[in-house]
N, C-alpha and C. Protein backbone atom coordinates (compact mmCIF):
# COMPACT_ATOMS: atom_id res chain seq x y z
N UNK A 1 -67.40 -19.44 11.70
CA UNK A 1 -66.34 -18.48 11.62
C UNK A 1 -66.44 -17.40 12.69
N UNK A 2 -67.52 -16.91 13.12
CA UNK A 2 -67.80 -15.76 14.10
C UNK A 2 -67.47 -16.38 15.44
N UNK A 3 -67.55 -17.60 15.63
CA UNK A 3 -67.42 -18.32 17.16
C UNK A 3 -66.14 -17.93 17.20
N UNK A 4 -65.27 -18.70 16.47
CA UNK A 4 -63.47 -18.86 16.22
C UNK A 4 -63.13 -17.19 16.13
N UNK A 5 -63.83 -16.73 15.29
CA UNK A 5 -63.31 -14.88 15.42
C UNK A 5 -63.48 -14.24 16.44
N UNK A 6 -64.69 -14.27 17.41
CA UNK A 6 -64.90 -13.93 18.34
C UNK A 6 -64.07 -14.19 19.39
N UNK A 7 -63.69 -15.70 19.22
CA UNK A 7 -63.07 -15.91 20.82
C UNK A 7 -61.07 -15.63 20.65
N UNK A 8 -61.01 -15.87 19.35
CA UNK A 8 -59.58 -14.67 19.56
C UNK A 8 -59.71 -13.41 20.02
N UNK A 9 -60.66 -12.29 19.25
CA UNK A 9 -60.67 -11.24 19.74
C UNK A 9 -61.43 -11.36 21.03
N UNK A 10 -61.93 -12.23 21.38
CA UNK A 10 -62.16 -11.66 23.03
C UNK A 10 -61.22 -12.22 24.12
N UNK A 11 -60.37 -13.13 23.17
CA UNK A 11 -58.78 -13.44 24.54
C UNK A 11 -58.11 -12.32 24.52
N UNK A 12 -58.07 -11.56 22.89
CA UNK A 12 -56.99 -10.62 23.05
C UNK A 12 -57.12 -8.78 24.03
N UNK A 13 -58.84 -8.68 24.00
CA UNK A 13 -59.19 -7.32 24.48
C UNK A 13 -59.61 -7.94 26.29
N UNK A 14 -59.74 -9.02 26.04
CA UNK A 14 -59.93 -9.76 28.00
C UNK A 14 -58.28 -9.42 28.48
N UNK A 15 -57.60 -9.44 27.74
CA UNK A 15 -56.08 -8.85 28.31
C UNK A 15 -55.85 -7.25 27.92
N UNK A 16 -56.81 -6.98 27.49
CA UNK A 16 -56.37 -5.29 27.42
C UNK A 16 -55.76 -4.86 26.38
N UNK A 17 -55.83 -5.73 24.95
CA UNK A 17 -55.20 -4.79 24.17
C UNK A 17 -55.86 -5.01 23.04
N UNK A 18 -55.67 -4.83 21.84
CA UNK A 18 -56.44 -4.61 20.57
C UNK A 18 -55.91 -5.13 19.53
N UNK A 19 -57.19 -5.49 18.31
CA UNK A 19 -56.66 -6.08 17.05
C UNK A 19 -56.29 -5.02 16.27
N UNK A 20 -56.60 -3.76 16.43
CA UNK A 20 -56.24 -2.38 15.75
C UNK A 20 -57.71 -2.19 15.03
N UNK A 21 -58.57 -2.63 14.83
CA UNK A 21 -59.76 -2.18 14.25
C UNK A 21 -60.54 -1.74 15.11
N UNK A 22 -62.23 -1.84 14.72
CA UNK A 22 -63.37 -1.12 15.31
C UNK A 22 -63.32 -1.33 17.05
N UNK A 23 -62.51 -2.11 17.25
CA UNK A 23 -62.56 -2.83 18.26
C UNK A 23 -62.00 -1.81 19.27
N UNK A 24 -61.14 -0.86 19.03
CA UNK A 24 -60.31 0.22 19.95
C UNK A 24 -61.84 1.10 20.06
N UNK A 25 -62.89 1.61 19.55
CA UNK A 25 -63.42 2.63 19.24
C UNK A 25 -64.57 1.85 20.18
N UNK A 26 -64.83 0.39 20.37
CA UNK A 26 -65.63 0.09 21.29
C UNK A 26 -65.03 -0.52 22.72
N UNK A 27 -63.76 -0.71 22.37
CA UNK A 27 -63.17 -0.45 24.13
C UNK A 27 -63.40 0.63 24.85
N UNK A 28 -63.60 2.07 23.93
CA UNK A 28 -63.40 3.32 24.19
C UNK A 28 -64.74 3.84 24.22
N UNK A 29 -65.90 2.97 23.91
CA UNK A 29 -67.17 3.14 23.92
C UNK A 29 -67.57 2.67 25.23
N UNK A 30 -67.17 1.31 25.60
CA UNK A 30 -67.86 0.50 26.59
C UNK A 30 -67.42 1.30 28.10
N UNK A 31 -66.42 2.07 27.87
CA UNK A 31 -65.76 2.31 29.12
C UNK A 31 -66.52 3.27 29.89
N UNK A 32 -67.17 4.31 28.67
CA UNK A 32 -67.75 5.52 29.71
C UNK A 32 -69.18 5.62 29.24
N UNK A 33 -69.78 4.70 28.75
CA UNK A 33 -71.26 3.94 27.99
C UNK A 33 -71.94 2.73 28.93
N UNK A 34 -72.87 3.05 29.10
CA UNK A 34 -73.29 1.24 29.89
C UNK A 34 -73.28 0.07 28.63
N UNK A 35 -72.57 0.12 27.44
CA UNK A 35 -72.99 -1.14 26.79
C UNK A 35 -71.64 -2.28 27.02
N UNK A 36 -71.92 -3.51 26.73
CA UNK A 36 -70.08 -4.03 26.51
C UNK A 36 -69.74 -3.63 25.52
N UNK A 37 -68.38 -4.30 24.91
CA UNK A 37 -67.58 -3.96 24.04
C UNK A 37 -68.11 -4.76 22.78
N UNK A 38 -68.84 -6.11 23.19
CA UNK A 38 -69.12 -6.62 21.74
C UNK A 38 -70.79 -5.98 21.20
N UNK A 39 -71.57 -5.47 22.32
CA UNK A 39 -72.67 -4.85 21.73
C UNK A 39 -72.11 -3.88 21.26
N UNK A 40 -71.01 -2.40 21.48
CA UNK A 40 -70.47 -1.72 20.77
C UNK A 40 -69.73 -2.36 19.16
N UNK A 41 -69.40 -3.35 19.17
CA UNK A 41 -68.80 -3.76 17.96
C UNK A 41 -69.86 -4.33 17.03
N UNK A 42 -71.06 -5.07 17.67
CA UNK A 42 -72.08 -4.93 16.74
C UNK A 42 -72.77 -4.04 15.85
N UNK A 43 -72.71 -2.95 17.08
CA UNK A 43 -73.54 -2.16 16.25
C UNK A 43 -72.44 -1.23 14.96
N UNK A 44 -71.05 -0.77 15.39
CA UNK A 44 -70.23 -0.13 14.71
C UNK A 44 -70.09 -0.89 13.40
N UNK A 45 -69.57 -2.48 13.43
CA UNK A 45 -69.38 -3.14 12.24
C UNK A 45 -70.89 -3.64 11.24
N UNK A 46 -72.03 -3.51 12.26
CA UNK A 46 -73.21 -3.86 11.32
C UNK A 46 -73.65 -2.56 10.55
N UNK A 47 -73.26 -1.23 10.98
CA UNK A 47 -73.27 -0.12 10.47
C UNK A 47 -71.99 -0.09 8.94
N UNK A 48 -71.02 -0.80 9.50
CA UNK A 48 -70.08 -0.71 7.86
C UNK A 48 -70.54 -1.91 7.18
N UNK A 49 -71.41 -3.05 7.58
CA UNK A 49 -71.81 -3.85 7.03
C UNK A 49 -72.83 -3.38 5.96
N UNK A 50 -74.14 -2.84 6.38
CA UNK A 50 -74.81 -2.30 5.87
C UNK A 50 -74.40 -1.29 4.87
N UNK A 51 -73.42 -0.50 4.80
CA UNK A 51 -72.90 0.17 3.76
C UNK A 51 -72.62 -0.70 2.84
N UNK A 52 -71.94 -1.62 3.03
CA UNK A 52 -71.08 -2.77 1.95
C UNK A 52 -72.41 -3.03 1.06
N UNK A 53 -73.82 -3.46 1.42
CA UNK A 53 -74.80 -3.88 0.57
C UNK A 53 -74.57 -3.19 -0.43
N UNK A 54 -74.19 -1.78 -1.04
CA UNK A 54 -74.23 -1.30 -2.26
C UNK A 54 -73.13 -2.06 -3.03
N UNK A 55 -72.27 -2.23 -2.29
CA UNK A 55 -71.25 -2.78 -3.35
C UNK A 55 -71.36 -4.18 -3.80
N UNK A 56 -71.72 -5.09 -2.44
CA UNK A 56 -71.60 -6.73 -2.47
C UNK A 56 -72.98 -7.22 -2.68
N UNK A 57 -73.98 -6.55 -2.57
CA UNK A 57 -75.18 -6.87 -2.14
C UNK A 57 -75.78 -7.57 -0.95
N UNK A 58 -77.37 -7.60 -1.48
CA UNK A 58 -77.91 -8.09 0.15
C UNK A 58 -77.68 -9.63 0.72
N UNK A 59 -77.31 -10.49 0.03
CA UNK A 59 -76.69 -11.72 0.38
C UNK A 59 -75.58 -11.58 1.36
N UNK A 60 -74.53 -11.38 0.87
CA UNK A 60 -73.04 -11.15 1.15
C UNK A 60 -73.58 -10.48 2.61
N UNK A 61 -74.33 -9.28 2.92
CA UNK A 61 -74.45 -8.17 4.28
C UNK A 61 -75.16 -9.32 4.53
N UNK A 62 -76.33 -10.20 4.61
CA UNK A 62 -77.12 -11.13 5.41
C UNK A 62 -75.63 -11.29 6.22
N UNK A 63 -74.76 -12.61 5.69
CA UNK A 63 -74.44 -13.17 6.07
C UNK A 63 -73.24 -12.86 6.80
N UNK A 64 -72.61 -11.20 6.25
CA UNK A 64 -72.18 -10.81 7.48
C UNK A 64 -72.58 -10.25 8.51
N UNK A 65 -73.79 -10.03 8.89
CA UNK A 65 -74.45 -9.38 9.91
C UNK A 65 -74.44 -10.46 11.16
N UNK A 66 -74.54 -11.80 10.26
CA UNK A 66 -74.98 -13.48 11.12
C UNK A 66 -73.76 -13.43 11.78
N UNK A 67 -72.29 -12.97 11.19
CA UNK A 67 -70.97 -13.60 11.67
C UNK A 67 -70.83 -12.30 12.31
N UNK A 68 -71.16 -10.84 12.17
CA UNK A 68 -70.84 -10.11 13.11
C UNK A 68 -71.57 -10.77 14.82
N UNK A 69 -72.65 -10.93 14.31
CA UNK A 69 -73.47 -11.04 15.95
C UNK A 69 -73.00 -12.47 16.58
N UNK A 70 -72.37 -13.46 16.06
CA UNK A 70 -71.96 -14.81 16.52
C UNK A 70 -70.76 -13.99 17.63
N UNK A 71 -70.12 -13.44 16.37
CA UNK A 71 -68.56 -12.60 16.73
C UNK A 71 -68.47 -11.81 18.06
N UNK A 72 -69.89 -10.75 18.68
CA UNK A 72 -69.74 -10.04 19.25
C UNK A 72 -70.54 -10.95 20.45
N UNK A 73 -71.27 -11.86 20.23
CA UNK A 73 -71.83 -12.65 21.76
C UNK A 73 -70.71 -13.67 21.64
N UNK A 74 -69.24 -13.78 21.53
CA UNK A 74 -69.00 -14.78 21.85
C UNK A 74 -67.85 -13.79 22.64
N UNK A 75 -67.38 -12.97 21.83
CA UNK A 75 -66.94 -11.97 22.55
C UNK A 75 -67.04 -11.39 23.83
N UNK A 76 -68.45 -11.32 24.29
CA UNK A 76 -69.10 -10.92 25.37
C UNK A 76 -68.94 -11.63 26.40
N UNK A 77 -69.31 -13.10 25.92
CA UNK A 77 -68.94 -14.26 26.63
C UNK A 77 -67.19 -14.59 27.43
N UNK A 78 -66.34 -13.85 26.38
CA UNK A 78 -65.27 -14.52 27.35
C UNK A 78 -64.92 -13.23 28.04
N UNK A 79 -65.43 -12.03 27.69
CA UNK A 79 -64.73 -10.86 28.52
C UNK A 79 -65.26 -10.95 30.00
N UNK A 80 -67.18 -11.26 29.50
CA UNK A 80 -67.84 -11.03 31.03
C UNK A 80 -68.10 -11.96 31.45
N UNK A 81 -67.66 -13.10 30.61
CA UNK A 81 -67.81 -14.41 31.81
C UNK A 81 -69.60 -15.47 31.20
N UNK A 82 -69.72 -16.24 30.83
CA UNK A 82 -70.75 -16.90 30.48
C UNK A 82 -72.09 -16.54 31.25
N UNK A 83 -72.05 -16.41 32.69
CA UNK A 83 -73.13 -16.36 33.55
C UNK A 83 -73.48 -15.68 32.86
N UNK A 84 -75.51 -15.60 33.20
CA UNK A 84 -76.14 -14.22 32.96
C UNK A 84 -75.95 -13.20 34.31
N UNK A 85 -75.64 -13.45 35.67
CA UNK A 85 -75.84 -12.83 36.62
C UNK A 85 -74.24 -12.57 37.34
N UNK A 86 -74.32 -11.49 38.32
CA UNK A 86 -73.36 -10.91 39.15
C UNK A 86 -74.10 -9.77 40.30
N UNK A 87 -73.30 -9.98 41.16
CA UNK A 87 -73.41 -9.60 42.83
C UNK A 87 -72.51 -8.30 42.77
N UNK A 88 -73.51 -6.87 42.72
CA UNK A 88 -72.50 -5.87 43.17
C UNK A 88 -72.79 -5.66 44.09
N UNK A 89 -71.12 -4.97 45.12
CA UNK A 89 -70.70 -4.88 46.21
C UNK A 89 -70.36 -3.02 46.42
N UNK A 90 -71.28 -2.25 46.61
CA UNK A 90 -71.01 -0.79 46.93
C UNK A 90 -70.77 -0.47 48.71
N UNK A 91 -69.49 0.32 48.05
CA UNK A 91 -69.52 1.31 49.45
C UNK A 91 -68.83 2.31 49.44
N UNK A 92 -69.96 3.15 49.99
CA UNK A 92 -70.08 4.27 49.77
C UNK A 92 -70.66 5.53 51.10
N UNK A 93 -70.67 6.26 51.19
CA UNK A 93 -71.08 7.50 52.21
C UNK A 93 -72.58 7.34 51.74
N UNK A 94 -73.24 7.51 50.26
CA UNK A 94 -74.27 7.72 49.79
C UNK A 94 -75.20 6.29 49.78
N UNK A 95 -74.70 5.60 50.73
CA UNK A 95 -75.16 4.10 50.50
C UNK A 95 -77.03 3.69 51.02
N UNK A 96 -77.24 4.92 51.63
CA UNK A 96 -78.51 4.70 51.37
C UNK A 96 -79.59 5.21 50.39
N UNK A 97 -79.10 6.61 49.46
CA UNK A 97 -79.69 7.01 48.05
C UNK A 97 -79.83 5.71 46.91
N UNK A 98 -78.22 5.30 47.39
CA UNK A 98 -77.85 4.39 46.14
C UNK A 98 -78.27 3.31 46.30
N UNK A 99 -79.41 2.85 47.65
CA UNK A 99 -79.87 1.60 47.94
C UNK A 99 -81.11 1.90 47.50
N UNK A 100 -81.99 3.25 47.46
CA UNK A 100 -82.98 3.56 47.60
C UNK A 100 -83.50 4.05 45.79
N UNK A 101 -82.48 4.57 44.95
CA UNK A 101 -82.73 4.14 43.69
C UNK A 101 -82.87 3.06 42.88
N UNK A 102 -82.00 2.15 43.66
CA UNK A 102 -81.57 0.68 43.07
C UNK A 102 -83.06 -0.13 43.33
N UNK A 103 -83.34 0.07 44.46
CA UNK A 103 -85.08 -0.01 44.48
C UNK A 103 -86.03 -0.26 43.43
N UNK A 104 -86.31 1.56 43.67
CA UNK A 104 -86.79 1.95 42.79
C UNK A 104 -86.82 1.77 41.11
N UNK A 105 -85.33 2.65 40.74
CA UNK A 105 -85.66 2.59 39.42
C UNK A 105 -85.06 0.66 39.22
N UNK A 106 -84.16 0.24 39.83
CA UNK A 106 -84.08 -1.47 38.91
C UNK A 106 -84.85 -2.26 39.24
N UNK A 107 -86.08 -1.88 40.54
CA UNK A 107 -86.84 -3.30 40.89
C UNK A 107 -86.09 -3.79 41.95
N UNK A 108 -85.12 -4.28 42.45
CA UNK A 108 -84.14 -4.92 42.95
C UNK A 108 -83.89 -4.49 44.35
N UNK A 109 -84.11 -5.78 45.07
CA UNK A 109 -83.57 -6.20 46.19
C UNK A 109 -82.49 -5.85 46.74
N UNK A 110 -82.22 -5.14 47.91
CA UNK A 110 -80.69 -4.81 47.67
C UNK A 110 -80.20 -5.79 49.76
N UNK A 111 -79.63 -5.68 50.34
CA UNK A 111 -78.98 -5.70 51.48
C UNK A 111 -77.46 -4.90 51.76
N UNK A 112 -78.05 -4.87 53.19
CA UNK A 112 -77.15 -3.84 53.59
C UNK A 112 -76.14 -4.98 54.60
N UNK A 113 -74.60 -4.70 54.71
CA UNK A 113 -73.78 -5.78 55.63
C UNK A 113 -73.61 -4.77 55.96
N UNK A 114 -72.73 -5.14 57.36
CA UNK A 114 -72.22 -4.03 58.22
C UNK A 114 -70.38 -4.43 57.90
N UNK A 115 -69.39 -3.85 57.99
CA UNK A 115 -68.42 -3.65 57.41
C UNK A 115 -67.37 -2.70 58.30
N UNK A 116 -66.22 -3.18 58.67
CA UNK A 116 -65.20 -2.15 59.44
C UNK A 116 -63.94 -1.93 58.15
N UNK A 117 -63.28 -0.70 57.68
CA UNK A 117 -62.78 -0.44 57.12
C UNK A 117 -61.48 -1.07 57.74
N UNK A 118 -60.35 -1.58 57.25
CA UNK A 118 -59.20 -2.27 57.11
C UNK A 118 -58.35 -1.30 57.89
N UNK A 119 -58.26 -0.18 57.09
CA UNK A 119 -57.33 0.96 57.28
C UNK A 119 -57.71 1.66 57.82
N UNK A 120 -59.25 2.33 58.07
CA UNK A 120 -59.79 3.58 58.20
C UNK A 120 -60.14 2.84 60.26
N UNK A 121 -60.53 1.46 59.99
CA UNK A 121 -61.20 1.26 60.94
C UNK A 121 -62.02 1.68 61.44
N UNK A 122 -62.99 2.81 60.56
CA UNK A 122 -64.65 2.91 60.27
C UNK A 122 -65.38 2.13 60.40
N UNK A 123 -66.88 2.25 60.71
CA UNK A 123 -68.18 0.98 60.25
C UNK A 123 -68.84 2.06 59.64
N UNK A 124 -68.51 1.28 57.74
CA UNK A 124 -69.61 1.41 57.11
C UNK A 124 -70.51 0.45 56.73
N UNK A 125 -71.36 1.00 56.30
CA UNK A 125 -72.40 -0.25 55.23
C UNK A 125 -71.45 -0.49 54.02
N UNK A 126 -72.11 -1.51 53.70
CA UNK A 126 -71.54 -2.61 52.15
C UNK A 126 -72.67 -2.56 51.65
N UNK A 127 -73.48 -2.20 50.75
CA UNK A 127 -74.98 -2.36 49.79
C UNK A 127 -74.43 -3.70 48.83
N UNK A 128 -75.64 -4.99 49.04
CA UNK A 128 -74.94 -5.82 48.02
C UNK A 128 -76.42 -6.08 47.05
N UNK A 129 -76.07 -6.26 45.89
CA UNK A 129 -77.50 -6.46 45.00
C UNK A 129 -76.90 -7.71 44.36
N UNK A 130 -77.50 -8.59 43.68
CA UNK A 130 -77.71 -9.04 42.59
C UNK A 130 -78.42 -9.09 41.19
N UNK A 131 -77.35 -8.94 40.24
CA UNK A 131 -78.44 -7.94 39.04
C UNK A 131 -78.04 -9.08 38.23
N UNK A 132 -78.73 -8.58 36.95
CA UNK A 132 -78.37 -9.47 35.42
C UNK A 132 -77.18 -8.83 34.93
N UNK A 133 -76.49 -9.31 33.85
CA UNK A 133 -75.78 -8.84 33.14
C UNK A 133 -75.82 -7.32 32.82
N UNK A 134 -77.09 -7.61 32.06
CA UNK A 134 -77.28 -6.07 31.21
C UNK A 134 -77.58 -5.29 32.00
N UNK A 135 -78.34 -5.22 33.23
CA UNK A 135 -78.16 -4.31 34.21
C UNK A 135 -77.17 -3.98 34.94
N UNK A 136 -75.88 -4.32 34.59
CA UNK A 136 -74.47 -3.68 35.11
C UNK A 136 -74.42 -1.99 34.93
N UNK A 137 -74.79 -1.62 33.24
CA UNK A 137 -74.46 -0.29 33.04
C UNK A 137 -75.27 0.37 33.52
N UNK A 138 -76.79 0.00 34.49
CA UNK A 138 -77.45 0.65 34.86
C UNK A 138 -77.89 1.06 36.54
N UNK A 139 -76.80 -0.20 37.27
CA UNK A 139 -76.23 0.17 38.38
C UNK A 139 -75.11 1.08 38.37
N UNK A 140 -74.15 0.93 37.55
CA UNK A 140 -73.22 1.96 37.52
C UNK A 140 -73.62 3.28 37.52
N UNK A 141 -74.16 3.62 36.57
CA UNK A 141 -74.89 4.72 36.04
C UNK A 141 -75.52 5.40 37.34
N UNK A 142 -76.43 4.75 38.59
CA UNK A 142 -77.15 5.11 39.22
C UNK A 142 -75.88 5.28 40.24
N UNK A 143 -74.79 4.36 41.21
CA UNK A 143 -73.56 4.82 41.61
C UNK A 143 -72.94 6.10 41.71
N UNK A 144 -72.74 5.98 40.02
CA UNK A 144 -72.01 7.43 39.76
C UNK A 144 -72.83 8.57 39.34
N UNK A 145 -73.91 8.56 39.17
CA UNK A 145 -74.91 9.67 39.58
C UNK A 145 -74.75 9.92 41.16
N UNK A 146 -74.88 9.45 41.95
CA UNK A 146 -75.13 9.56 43.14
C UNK A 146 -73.65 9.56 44.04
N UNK A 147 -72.86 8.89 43.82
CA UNK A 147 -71.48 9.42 44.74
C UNK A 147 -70.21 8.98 43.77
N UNK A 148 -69.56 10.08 43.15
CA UNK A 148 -68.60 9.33 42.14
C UNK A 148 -67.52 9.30 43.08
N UNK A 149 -67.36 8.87 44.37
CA UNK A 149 -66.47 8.47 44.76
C UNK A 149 -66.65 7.11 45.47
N UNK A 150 -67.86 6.61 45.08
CA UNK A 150 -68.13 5.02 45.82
C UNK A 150 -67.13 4.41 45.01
N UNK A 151 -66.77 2.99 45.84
CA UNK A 151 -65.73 1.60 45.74
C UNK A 151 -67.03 0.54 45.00
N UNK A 152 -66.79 0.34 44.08
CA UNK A 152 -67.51 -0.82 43.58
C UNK A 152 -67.12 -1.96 43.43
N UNK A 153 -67.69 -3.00 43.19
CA UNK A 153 -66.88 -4.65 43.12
C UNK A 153 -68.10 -5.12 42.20
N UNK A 154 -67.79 -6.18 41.37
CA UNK A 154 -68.87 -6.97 41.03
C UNK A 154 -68.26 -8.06 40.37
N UNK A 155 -68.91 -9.00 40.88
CA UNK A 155 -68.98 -10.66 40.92
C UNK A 155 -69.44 -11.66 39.90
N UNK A 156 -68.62 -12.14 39.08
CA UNK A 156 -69.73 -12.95 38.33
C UNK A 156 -70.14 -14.63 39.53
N UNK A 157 -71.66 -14.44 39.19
CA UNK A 157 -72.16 -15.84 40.40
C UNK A 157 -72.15 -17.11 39.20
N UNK A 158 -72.20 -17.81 39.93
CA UNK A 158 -72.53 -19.08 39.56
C UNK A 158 -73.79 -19.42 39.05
N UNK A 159 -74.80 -19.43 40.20
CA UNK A 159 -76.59 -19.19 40.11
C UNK A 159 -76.89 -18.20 41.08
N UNK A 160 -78.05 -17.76 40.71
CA UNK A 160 -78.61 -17.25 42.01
C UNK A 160 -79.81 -17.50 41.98
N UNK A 161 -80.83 -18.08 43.01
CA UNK A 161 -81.77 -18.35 43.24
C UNK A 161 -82.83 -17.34 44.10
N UNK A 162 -83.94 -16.96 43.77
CA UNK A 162 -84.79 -16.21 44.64
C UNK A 162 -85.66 -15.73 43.72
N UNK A 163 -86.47 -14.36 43.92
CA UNK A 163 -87.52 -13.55 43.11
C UNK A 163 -86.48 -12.69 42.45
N UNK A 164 -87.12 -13.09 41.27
CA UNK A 164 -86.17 -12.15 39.66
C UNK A 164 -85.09 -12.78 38.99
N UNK A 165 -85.12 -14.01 39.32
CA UNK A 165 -84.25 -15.09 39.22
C UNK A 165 -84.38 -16.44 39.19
N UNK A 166 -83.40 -17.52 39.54
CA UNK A 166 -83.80 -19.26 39.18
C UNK A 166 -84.93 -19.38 40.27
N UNK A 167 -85.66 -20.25 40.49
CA UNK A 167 -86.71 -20.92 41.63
C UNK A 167 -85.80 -21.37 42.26
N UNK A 168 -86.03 -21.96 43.14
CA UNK A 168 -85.32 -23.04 44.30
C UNK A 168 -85.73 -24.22 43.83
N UNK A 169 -86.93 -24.53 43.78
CA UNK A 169 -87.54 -25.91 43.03
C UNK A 169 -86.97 -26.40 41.76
């Protein structure tokens, strides 16, 4: 039941709009939060779940806790895409702080392209990383600490192969 529940509500909020439940309160979570929208809905609905034990008991909450978390990774799955990994693409004025934390605090490899602006017909740098999933909200986070006016992009990959990631072998 949580697969089938999940993947309606994640066709319907992958287009931007809502079933009218908890689900508005974690669109509205995920947006200015590093979590997604279905780890926000986990935790909001396993929180009214856990209340329910007084009334239904601890059976009934087991087994909705099982169909919340089916519900919210399947969710996850069609908003952000199955991969575990994605390629962000910064540019920015601050592009060497924001290369030089990304370092630091994520571990992570970063490269620098060289880049002529379209319009501006500037050469800036492009900083490109490849992170995991869950480290999305924590590149952002480091971004917009550091220049809230950088251009961001990010990619879901296919594979990626190297250190912190698949082998080649």
């Amino acid at each position: 039941g949580g697969v089938i529940a999940g993947a309606g509500m994640g066709l319907v909020l992958w287009r931007g709009a809502s079933t009218g439940g908890t689900d508005i309160l974690a669109m509205i979570f995920s947006k200015y939060l590093s979590f997604s929208t279905g780890t926000v809905l986990l935790i909001s609905d396993s929180l009214i779940t856990m209340l329910a034990v007084v009334v239904f008991g601890p059976i009934a909450a087991m087994y909705g806790i099982i169909t919340i978390f089916t519900t919210s990774k399947t969710i996850d799955g069609i908003i952000e895409g199955v991969g575990n990994t994605r390629t962000a693409f910064v540019i920015s004025k601050e592009s060497e702080s924001i290369k030089n934390r990304i370092i630091k605090e994520m571990e992570r490899g970063t490269t620098m392209l060289k880049a002529t602006g379209g319009f501006s017909g500037e050469e800036r740098p492009v900083l490109m990383v490849s992170i995991r999933r869950r480290e999305i909200g924590q590149l952002r986070h480091i971004v917009k600490a550091t220049d809230k006016r950088a251009f961001v992009i990010i990619v879901n990959n296919s594979e990626v192969f190297g250190e912190g990631f698949k082998n080649l072998t």
